[in-house]
Structures are given as structure tokens and as C-alpha cells.
N, C-alpha and C. Protein backbone atom coordinates (compact mmCIF):
# COMPACT_ATOMS: atom_id res chain seq x y z
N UNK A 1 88.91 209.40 84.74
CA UNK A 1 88.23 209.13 85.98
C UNK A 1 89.22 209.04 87.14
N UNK A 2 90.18 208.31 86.91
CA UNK A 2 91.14 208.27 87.90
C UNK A 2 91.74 209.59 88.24
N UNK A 3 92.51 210.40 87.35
CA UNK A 3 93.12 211.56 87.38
C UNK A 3 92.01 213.04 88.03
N UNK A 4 90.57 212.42 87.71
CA UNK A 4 89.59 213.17 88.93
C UNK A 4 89.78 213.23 90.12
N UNK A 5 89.86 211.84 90.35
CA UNK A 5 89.73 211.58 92.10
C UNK A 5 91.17 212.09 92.68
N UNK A 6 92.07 211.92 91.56
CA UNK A 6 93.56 212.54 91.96
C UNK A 6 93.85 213.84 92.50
N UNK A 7 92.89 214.71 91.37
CA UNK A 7 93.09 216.13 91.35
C UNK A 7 92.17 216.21 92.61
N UNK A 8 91.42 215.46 93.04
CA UNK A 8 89.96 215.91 94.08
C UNK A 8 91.16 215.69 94.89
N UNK A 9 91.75 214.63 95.33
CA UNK A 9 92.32 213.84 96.64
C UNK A 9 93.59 215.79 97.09
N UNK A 10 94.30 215.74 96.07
CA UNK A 10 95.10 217.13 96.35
C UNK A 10 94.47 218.11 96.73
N UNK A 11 93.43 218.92 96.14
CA UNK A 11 92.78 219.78 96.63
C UNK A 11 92.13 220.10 97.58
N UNK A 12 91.17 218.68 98.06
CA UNK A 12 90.31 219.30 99.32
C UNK A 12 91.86 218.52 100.22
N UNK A 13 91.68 218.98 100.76
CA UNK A 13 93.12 218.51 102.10
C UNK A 13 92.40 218.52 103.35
N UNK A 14 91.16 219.10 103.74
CA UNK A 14 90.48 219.00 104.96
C UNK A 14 89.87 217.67 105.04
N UNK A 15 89.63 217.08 104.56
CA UNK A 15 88.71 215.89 104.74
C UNK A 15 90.03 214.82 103.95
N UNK A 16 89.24 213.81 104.74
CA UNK A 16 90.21 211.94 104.31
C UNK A 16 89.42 211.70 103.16
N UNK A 17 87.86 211.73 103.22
CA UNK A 17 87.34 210.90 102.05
C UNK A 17 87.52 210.74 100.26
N UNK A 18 88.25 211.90 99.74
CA UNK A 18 88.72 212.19 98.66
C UNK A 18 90.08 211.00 98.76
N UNK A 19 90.81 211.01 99.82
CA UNK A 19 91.84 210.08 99.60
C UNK A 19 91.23 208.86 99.71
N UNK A 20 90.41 208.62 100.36
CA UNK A 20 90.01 206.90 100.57
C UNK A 20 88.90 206.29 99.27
N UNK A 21 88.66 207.48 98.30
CA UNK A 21 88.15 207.33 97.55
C UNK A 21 89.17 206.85 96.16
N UNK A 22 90.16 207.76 96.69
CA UNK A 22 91.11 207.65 95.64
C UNK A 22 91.63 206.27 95.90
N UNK A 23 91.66 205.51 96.85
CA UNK A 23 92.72 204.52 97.21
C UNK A 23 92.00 203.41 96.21
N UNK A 24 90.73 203.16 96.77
CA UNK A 24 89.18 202.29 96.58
C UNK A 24 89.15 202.61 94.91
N UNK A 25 89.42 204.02 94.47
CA UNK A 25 89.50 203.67 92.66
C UNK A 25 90.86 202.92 91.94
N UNK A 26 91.96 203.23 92.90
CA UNK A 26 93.20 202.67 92.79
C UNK A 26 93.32 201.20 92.16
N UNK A 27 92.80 200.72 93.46
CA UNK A 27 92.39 199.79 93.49
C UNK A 27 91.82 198.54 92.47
N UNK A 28 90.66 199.06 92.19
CA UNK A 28 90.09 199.02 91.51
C UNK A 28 90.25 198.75 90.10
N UNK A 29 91.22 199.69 89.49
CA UNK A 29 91.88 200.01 88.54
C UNK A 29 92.97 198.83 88.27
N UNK A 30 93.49 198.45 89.48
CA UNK A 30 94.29 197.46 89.56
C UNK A 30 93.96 196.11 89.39
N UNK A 31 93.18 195.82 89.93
CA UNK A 31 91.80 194.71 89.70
C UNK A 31 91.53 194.47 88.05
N UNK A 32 90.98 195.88 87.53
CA UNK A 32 90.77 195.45 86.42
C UNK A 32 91.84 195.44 84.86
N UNK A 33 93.20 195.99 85.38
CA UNK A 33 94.37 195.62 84.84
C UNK A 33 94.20 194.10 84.41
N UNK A 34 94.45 193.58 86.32
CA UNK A 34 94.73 192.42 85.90
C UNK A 34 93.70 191.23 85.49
N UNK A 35 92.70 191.82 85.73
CA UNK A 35 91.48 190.97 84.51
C UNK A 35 92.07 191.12 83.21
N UNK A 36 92.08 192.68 82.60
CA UNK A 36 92.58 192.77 81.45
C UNK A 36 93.77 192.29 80.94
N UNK A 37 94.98 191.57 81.30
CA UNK A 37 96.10 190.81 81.19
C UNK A 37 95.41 189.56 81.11
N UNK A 38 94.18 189.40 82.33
CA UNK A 38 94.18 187.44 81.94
C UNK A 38 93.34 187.29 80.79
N UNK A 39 92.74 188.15 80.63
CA UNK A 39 92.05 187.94 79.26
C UNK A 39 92.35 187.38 78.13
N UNK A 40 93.33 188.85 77.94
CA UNK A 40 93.54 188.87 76.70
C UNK A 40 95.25 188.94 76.57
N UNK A 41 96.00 188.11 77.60
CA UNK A 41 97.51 188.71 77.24
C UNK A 41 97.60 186.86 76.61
N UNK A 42 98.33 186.80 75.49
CA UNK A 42 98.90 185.58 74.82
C UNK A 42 99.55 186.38 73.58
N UNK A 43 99.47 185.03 72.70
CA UNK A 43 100.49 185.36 70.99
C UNK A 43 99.56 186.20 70.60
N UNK A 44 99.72 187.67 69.88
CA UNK A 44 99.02 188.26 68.83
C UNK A 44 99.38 187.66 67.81
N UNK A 45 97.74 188.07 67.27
CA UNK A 45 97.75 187.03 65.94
C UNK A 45 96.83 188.49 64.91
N UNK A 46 96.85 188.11 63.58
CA UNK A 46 96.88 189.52 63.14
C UNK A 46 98.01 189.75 62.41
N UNK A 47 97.29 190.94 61.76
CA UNK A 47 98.40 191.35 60.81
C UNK A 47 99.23 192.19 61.32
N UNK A 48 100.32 193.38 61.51
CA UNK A 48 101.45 193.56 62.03
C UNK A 48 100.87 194.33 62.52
N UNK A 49 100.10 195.14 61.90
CA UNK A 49 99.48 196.64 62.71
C UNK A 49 98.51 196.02 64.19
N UNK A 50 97.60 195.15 64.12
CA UNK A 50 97.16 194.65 65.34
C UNK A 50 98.46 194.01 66.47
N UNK A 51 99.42 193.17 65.95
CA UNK A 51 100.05 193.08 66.86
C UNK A 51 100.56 193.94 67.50
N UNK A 52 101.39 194.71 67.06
CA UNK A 52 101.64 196.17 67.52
C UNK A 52 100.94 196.66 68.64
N UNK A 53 99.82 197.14 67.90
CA UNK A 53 98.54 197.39 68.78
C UNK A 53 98.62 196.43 70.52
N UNK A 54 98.04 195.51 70.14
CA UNK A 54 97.84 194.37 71.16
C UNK A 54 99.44 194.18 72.13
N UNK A 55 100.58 194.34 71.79
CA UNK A 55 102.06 194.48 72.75
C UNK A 55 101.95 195.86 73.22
N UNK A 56 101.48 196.79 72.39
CA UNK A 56 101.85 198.10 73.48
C UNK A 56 100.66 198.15 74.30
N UNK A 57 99.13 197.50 74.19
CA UNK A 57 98.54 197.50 75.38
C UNK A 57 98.71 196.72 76.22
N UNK A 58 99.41 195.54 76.04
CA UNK A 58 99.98 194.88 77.29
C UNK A 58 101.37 195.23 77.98
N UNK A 59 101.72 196.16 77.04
CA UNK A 59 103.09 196.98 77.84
C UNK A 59 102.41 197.97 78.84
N UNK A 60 101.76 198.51 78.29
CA UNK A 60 101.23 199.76 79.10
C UNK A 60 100.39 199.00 80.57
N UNK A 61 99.83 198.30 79.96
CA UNK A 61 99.43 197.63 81.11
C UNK A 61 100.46 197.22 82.19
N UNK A 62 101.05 196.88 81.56
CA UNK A 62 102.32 196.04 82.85
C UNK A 62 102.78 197.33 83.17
N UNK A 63 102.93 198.63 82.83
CA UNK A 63 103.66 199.87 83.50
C UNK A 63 102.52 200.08 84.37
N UNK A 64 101.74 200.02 84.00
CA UNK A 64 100.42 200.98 85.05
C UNK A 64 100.31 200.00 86.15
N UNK A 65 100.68 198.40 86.05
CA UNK A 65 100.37 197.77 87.18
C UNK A 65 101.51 197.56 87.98
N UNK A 66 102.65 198.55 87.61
CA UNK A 66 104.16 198.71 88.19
C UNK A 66 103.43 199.94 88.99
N UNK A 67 103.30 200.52 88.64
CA UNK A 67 103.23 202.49 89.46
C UNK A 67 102.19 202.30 89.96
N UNK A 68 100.81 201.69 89.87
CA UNK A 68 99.79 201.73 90.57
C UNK A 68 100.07 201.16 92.33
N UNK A 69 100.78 200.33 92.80
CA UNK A 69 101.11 199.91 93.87
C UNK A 69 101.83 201.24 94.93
N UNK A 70 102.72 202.03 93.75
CA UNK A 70 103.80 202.99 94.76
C UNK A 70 102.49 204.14 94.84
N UNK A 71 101.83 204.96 93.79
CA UNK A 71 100.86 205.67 94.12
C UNK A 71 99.67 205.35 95.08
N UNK A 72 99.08 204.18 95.10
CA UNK A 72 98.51 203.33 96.25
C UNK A 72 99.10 203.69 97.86
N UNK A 73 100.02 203.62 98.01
CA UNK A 73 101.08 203.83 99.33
C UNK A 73 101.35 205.10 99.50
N UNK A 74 101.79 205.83 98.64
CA UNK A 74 101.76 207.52 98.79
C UNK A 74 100.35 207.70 99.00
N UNK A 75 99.22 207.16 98.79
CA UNK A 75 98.24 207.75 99.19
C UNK A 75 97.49 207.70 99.68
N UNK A 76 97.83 206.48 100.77
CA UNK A 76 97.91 205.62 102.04
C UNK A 76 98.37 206.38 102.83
N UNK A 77 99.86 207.07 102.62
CA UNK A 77 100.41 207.62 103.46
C UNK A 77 100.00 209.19 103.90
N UNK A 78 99.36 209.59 102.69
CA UNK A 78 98.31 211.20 102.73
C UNK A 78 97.19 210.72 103.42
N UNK A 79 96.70 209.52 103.84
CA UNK A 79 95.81 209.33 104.56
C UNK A 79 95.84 209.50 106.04
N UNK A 80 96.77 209.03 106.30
CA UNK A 80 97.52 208.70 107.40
C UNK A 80 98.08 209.87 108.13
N UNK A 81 98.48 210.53 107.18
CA UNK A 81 99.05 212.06 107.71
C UNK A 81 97.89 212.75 108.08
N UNK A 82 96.91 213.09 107.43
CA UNK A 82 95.53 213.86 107.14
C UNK A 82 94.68 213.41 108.21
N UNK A 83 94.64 211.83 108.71
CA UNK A 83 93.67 211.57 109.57
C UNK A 83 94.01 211.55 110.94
N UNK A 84 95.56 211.16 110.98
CA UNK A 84 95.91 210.88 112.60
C UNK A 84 96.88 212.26 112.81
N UNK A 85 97.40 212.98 111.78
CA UNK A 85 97.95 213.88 112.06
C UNK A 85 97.00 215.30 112.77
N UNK A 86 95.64 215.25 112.79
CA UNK A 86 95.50 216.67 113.14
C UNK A 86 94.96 216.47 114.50
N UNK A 87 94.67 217.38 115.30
CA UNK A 87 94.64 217.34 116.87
C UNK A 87 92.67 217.23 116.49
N UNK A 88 92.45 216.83 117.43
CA UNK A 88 90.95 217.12 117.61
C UNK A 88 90.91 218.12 118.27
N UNK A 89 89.17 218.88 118.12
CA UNK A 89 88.66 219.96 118.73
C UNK A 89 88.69 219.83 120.08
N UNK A 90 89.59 220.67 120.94
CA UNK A 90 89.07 220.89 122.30
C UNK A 90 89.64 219.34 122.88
N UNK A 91 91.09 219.26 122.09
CA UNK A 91 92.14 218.15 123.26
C UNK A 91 93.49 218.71 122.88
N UNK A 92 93.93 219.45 122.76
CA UNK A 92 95.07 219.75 122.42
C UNK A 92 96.29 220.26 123.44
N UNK A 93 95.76 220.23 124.88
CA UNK A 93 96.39 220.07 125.96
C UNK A 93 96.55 221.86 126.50
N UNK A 94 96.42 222.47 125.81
CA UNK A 94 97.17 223.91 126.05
C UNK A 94 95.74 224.94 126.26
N UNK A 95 94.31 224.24 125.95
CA UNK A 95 93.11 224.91 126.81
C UNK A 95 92.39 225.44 125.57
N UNK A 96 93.00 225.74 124.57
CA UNK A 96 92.50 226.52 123.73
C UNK A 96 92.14 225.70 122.70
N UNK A 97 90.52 226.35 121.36
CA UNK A 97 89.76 225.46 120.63
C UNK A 97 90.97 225.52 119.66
N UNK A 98 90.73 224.40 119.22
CA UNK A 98 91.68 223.88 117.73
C UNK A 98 90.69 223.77 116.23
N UNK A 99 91.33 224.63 115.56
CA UNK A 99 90.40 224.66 114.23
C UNK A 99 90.76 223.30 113.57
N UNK A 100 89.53 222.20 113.14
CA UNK A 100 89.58 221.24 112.72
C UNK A 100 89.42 221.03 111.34
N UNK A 101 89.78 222.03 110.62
CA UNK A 101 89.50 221.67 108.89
C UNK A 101 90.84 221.47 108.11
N UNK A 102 91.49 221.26 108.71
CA UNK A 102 93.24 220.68 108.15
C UNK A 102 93.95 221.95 107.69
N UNK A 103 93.11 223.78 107.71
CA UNK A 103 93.70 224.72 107.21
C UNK A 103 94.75 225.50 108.32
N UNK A 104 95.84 225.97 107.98
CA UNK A 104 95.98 226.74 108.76
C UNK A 104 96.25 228.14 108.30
N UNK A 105 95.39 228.91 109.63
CA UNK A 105 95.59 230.13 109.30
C UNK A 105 95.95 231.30 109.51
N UNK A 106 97.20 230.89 110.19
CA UNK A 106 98.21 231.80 110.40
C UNK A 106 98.72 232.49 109.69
């Protein structure tokens, strides 16, 4: 689900809402990390194969809630570029219409 909104957020490049969608699942994702740590992070108990189990999902967890913050900001910052970076229609100082779909087609 996440890696959807990822591949969506790269592709359409004309429109913000794929990124602000992406941010809002980010998010989200992050949220429910850290539910999933208060849950269930303590001593595994169990036989070796569950512990196992139970440390590498709280490892993985703690990686994903390391990188989720820097991808968050990179894609903050594709927002930012995408929304304030393009000129609006018909202000661009030089008289002439400005194509507003983020393509260029030169």
C-alpha cells in the first residue's frame, strides 16, 4: 500500500495530491509503528523460534521508524518544489500563457 502511493507520488508529477497523499500515508504508517512497539515491544517469551521471530519484528520496526521521518521530508520537499515551484497561468511577467501541468514541452 505504501509503495503504491510511492510509485503514484513519482509518476503523476503534474498534480501535488499524490504527494500529500503520500505524506498523510507516511504518516500514518508511522503512527501505527509506534502503536505496534507499545504493544507489543517487551521480553519474548517462547520458544527460540518465536523469539527470533518477535526481535526481528521489533528490529524492523525500529528501521522503518528510522527512514520513515527522512522519506517524510524528501517528500515534503517534492511538495514544495511541485506546488510553489510552477508559475501560474497568465502571471509569468513576459505576456505569454504558461502551460500549467508541471510538463515541459520543449
Amino acid at each position: 500500500f505504501f509503495v503504491l502511493f510511492g510509485g503514484w507520488c513519482c509518476i503523476d508529477r503534474a498534480s501535488v495530491y499524490p504527494v500529500i497523499m503520500f505524506i498523510v500515508v507516511i504518516v500514518m504508517t508511522m503512527l501505527l509503528d509506534i502503536i505496534q512497539l507499545g504493544l507489543f515491544f517487551g521480553p519474548a517469551e517462547g520458544n527460540q523460534e518465536q523469539r527470533n521471530t518477535r526481535r526481528f519484528s521489533q528490529g524492523m520496526t525500529i528501521v522503518s521508524l528510522i527512514f520513515k521521518p527522512l522519506t517524510c521530508v524528501l517528500a515534503s520537499l517534492a511538495l514544495y518544489i511541485r506546488h510553489i515551484g510552477r508559475v501560474p497561468v497568465g502571471e509569468g511577467g513576459d505576456g505569454e500563457q504558461h502551460d500549467d501541468t508541471g510538463y515541459n514541452a520543449h
